[in-house]
Protein backbone atom coordinates (compact mmCIF):
# COMPACT_ATOMS: atom_id res chain seq x y z
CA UNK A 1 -27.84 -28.74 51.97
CA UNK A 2 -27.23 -25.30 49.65
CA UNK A 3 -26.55 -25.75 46.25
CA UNK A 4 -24.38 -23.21 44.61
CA UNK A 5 -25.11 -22.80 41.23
CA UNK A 6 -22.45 -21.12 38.52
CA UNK A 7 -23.27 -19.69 35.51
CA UNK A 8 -20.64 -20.28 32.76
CA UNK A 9 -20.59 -15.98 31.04
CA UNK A 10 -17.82 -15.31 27.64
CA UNK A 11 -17.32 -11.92 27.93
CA UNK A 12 -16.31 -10.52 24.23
CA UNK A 13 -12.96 -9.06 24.34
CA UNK A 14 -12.94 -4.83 24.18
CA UNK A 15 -12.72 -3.86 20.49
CA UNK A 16 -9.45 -2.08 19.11
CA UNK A 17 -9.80 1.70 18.73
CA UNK A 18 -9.46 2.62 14.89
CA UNK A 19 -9.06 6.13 13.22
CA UNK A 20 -10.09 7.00 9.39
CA UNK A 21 -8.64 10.08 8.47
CA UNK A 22 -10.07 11.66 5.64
CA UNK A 23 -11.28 15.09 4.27
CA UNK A 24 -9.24 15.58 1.53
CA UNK A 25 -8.69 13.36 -1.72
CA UNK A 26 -8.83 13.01 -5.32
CA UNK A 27 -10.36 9.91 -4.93
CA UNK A 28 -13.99 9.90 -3.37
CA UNK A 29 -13.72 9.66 -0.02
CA UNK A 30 -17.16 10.56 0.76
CA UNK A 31 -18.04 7.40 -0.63
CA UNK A 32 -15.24 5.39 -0.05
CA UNK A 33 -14.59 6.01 4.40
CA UNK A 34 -18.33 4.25 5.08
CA UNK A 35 -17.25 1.48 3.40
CA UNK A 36 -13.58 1.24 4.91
CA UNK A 37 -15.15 1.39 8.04
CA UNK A 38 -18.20 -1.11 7.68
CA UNK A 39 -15.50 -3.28 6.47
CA UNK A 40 -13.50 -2.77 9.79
CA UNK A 41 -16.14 -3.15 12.05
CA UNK A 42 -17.82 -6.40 10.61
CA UNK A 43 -14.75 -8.19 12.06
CA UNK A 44 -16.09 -7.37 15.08
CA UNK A 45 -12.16 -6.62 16.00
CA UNK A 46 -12.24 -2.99 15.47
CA UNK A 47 -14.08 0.50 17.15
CA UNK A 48 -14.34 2.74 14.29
CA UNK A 49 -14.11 6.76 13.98
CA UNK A 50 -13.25 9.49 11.58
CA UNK A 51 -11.48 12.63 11.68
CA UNK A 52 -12.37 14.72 8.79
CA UNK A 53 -9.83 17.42 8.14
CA UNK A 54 -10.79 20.92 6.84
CA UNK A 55 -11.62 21.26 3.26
CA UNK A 56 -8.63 21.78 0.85
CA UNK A 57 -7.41 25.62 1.25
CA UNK A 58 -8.95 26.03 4.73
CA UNK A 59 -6.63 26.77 7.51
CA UNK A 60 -5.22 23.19 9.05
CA UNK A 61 -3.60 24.14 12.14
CA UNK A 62 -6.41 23.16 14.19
CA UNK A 63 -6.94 19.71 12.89
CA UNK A 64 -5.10 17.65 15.81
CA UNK A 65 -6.71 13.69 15.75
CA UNK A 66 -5.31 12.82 19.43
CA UNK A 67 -3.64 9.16 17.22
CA UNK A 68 -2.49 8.24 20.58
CA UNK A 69 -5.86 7.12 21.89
CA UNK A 70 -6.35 4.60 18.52
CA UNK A 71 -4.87 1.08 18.33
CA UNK A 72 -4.38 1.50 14.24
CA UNK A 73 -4.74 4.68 12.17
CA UNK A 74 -5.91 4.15 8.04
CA UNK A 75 -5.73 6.79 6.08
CA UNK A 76 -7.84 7.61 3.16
CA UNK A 77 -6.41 11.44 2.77
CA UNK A 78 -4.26 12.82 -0.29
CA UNK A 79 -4.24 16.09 0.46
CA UNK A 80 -2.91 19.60 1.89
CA UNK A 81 0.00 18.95 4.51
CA UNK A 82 -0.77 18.94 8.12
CA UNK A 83 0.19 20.92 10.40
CA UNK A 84 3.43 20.70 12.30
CA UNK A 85 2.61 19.55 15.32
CA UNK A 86 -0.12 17.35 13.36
CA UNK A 87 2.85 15.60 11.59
CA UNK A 88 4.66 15.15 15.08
CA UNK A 89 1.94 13.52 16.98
CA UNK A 90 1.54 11.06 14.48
CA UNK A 91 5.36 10.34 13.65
CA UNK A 92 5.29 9.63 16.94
CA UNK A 93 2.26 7.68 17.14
CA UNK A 94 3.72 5.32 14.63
CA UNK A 95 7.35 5.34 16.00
CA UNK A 96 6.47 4.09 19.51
CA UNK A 97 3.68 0.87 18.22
CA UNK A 98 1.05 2.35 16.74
CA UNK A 99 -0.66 0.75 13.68
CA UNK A 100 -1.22 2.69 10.16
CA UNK A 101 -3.04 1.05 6.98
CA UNK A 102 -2.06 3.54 4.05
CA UNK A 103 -5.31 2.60 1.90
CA UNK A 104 -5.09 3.40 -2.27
CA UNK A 105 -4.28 7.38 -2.82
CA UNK A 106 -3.16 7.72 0.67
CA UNK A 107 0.23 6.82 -0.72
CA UNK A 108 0.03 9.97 -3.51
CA UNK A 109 -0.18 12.16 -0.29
CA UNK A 110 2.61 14.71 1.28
CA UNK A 111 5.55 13.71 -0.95
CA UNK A 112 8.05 16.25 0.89
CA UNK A 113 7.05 14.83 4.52
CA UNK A 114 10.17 12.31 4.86
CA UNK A 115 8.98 10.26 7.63
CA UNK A 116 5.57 9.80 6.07
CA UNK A 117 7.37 8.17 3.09
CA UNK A 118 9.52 6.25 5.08
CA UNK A 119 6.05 4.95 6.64
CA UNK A 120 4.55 3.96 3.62
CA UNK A 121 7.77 3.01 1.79
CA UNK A 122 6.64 3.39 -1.71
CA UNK A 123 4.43 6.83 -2.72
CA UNK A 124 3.40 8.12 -6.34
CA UNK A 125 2.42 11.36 -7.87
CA UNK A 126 2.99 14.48 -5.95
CA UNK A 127 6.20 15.21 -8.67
CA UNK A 128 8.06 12.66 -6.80
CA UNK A 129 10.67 11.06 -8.91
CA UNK A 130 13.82 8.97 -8.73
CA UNK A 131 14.78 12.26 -5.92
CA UNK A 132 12.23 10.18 -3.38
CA UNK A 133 13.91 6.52 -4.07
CA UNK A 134 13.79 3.79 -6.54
CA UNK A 135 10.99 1.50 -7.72
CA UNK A 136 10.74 -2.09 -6.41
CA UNK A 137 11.10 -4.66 -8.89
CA UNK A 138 10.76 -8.56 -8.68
CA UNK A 139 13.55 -10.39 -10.50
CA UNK A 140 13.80 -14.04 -10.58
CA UNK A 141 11.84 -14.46 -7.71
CA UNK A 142 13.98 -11.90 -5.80
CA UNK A 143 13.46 -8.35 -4.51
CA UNK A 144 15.23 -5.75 -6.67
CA UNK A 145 15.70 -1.76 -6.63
CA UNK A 146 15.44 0.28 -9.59
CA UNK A 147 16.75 3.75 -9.09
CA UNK A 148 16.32 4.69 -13.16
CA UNK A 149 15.32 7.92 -13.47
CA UNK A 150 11.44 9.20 -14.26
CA UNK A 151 8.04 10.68 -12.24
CA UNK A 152 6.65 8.33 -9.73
CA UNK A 153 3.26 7.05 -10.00
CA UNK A 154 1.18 5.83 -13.18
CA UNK A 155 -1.83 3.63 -13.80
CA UNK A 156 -3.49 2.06 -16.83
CA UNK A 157 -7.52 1.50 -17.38
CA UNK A 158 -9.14 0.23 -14.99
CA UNK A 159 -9.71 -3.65 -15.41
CA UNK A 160 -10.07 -6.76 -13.48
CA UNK A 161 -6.25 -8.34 -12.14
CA UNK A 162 -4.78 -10.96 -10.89
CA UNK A 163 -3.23 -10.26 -7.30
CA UNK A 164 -0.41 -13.24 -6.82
CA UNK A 165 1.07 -13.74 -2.97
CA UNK A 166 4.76 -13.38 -3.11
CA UNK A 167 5.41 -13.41 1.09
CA UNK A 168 3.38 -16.84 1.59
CA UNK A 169 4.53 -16.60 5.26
CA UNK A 170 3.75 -13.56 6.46
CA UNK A 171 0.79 -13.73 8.37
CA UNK A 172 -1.39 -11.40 6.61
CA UNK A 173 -1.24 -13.68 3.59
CA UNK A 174 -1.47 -16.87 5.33
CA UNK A 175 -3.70 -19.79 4.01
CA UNK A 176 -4.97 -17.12 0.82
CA UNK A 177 -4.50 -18.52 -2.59
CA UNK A 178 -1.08 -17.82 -4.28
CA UNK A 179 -3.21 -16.15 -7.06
CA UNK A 180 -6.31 -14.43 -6.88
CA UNK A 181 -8.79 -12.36 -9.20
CA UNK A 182 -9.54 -8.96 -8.64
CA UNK A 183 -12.49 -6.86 -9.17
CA UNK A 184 -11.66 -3.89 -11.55
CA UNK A 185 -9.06 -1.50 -10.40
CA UNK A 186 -6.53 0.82 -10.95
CA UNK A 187 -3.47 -0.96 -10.78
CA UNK A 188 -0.56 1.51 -9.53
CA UNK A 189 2.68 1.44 -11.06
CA UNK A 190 5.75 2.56 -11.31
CA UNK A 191 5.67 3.74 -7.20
CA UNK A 192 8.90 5.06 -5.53
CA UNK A 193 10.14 5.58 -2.37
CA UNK A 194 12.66 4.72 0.79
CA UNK A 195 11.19 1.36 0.44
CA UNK A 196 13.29 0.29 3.93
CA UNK A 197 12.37 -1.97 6.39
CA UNK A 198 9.89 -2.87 3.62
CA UNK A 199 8.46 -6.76 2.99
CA UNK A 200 6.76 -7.22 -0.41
CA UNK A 201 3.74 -9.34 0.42
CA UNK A 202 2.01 -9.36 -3.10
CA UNK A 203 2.26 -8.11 -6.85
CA UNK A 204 0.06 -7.47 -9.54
CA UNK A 205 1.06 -8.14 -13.24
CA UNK A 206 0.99 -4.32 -15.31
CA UNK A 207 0.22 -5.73 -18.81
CA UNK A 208 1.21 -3.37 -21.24
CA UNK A 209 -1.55 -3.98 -23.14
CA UNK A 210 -3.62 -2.27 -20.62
CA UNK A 211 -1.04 1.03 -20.30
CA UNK A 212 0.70 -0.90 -17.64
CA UNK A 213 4.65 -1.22 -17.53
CA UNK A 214 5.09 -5.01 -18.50
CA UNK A 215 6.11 -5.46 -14.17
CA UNK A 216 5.29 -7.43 -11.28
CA UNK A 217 3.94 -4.23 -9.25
CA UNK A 218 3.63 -4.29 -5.60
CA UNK A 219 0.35 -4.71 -4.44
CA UNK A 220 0.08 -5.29 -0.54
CA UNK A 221 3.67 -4.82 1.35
CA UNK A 222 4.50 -3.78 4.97
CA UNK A 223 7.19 -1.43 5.98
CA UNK A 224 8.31 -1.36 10.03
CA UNK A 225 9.29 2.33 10.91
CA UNK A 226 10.29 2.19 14.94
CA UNK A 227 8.00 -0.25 16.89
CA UNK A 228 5.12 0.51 14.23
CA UNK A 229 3.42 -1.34 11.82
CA UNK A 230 2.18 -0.30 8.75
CA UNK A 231 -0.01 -2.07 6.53
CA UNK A 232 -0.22 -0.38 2.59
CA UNK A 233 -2.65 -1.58 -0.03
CA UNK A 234 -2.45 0.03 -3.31
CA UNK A 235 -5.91 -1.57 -4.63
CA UNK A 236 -8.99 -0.38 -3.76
CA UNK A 237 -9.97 2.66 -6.22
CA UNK A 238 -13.84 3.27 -5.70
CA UNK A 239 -17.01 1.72 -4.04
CA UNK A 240 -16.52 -0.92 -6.77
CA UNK A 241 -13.41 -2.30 -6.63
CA UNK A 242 -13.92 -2.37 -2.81
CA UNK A 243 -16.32 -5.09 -3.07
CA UNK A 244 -13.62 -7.51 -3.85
CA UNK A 245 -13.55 -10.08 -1.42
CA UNK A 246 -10.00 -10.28 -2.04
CA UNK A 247 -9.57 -6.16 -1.01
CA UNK A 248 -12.51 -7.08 2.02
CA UNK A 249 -9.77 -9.51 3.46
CA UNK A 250 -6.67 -8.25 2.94
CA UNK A 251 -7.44 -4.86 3.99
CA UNK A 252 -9.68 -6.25 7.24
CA UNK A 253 -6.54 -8.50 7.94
CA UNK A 254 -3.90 -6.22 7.21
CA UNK A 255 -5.35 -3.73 9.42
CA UNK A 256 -5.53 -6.39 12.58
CA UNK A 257 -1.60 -7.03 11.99
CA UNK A 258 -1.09 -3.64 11.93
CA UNK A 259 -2.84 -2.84 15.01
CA UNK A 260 -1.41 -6.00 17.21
CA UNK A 261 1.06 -7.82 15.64
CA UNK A 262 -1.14 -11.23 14.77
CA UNK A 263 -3.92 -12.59 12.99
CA UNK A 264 -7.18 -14.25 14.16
CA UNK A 265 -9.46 -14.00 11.20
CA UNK A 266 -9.70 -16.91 8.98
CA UNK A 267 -10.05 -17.14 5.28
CA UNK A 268 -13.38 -16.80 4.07
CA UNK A 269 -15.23 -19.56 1.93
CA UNK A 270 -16.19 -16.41 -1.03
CA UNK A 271 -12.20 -16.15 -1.38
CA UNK A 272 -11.88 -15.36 -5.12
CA UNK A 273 -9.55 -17.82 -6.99
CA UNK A 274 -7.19 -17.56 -9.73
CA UNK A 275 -9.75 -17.07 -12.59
CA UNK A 276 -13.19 -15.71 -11.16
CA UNK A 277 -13.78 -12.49 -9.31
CA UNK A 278 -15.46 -12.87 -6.12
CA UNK A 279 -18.07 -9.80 -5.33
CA UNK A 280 -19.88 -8.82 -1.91
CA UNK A 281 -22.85 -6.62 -2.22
């Protein structure tokens, strides 16, 4: 008699291809892409690389990331524009499915690029003003445009916030806390844009007594430009505020929707609450 023995093997499935694109920033993205993609790649979802642009001044045309071989593309660049072609390839990279996380200042970057804007529907700074759209503003409980005029793009001191879900469906902010604390941030204000095909997910409150604007700001939306998903979180200033484990999940779940539609990671047991910032070292 011949016993046939079977071994039972789980074979992991292939990790997502993910592009940071960086090089260029007001904001210190030296420091600031490790982290973005440790974060990424502890979800064990994600295949993380980076295509650093030419310093600012230098000659662009030559900086060509081939998007069409990544899954999701996040941006941490604010910056000179990209070449034409550049611009192309990724219009189209988003247009036909592709993912794209706009992290932080990546929304202050190429106001006169009009698809860009329509990708991230709200941008700031960059002399855009009530030219590039209105600002989104929550009123009883409802979505609201307000096209009055003045410059896009303001933030108070930095300070710690609370972040509260306003989209308790979508599936990025499934099963989080309506309200949550934040770690110390900038908390951007006043933003303006296209803001179509836009869903707010969360807001932040801009206390005036902080330099904010006395609003619900948006925090986290998504915006659906063709068959793409984009993903934009506004928090997330330096090393700092990026140990939030409020940022941590958003931004790692935000950037799995963005690349595939769904969400498989679950809410973590650190999950700050409505009073207490939660910090990862």
């Amino acid at each position: 008699m011949v016993l046939l023995l079977f071994s039972s093997v789980i074979f992991a499935a292939p990790r997502m291809k993910a592009l940071i694109v960086d090089g260029q920033n007001n904001h210190n993205w030296q420091q600031t892409t490790p982290v973005l993609k440790k974060l990424l790649e502890e979800t064990k979802l994600f295949q993380v690389e980076v295509a650093t642009s030419p310093a600012k001044g230098a000659d662009m045309s030559g900086f060509k990331p081939n998007f069409a071989a990544y899954r999701v593309v996040i941006s941490n660049y604010n910056g000179d524009p990209w070449a034409a072609a550049t611009k192309e390839a990724f219009e189209k990279f988003v247009r036909e499915g592709g993912g794209f996380v706009s992290y932080h200042g990546a929304d202050n970057s190429f106001p006169e690029w009009k698809a860009y804007n329509l990708m991230i529907g709200l941008g700031g700074w960059g002399e855009r003003n009530e030219k590039d759209g209105p600002m989104v503003r929550v009123r009883n409980n409802e979505v609201v445009l307000n096209d009055r005029p003045g410059p896009a793009g303001h933030h108070g001191e930095r300070h710690p916030f609370q972040v509260k879900t306003f989209e308790t469906k979508d599936p990025i902010m499934s099963d989080l806390p309506v309200v949550w604390m934040h770690a110390a941030d900038e908390l951007y204000d006043s933003l303006r844009g296209p803001a179509q095909n836009m869903k707010l997910l969360a807001t932040a409150f801009s206390d005036k007594s902080t330099g904010g604007t006395g609003e619900n700001e948006p925090a986290l939306f998504t915006i659906a430009y063709g068959k793409g998903r984009v993903f934009h979180t506004t928090l997330g200033h330096g090393t700092e505020a990026m140990k939030c484990v409020g940022f941590i999940t958003t931004l790692q779940r935000g950037a799995e929707w963005a690349a595939r539609g769904t969400i498989t990671q679950k809410v973590p047991k650190d999950f700050p609450g409505p009073d207490t910032v939660s910090l990862r070292q």
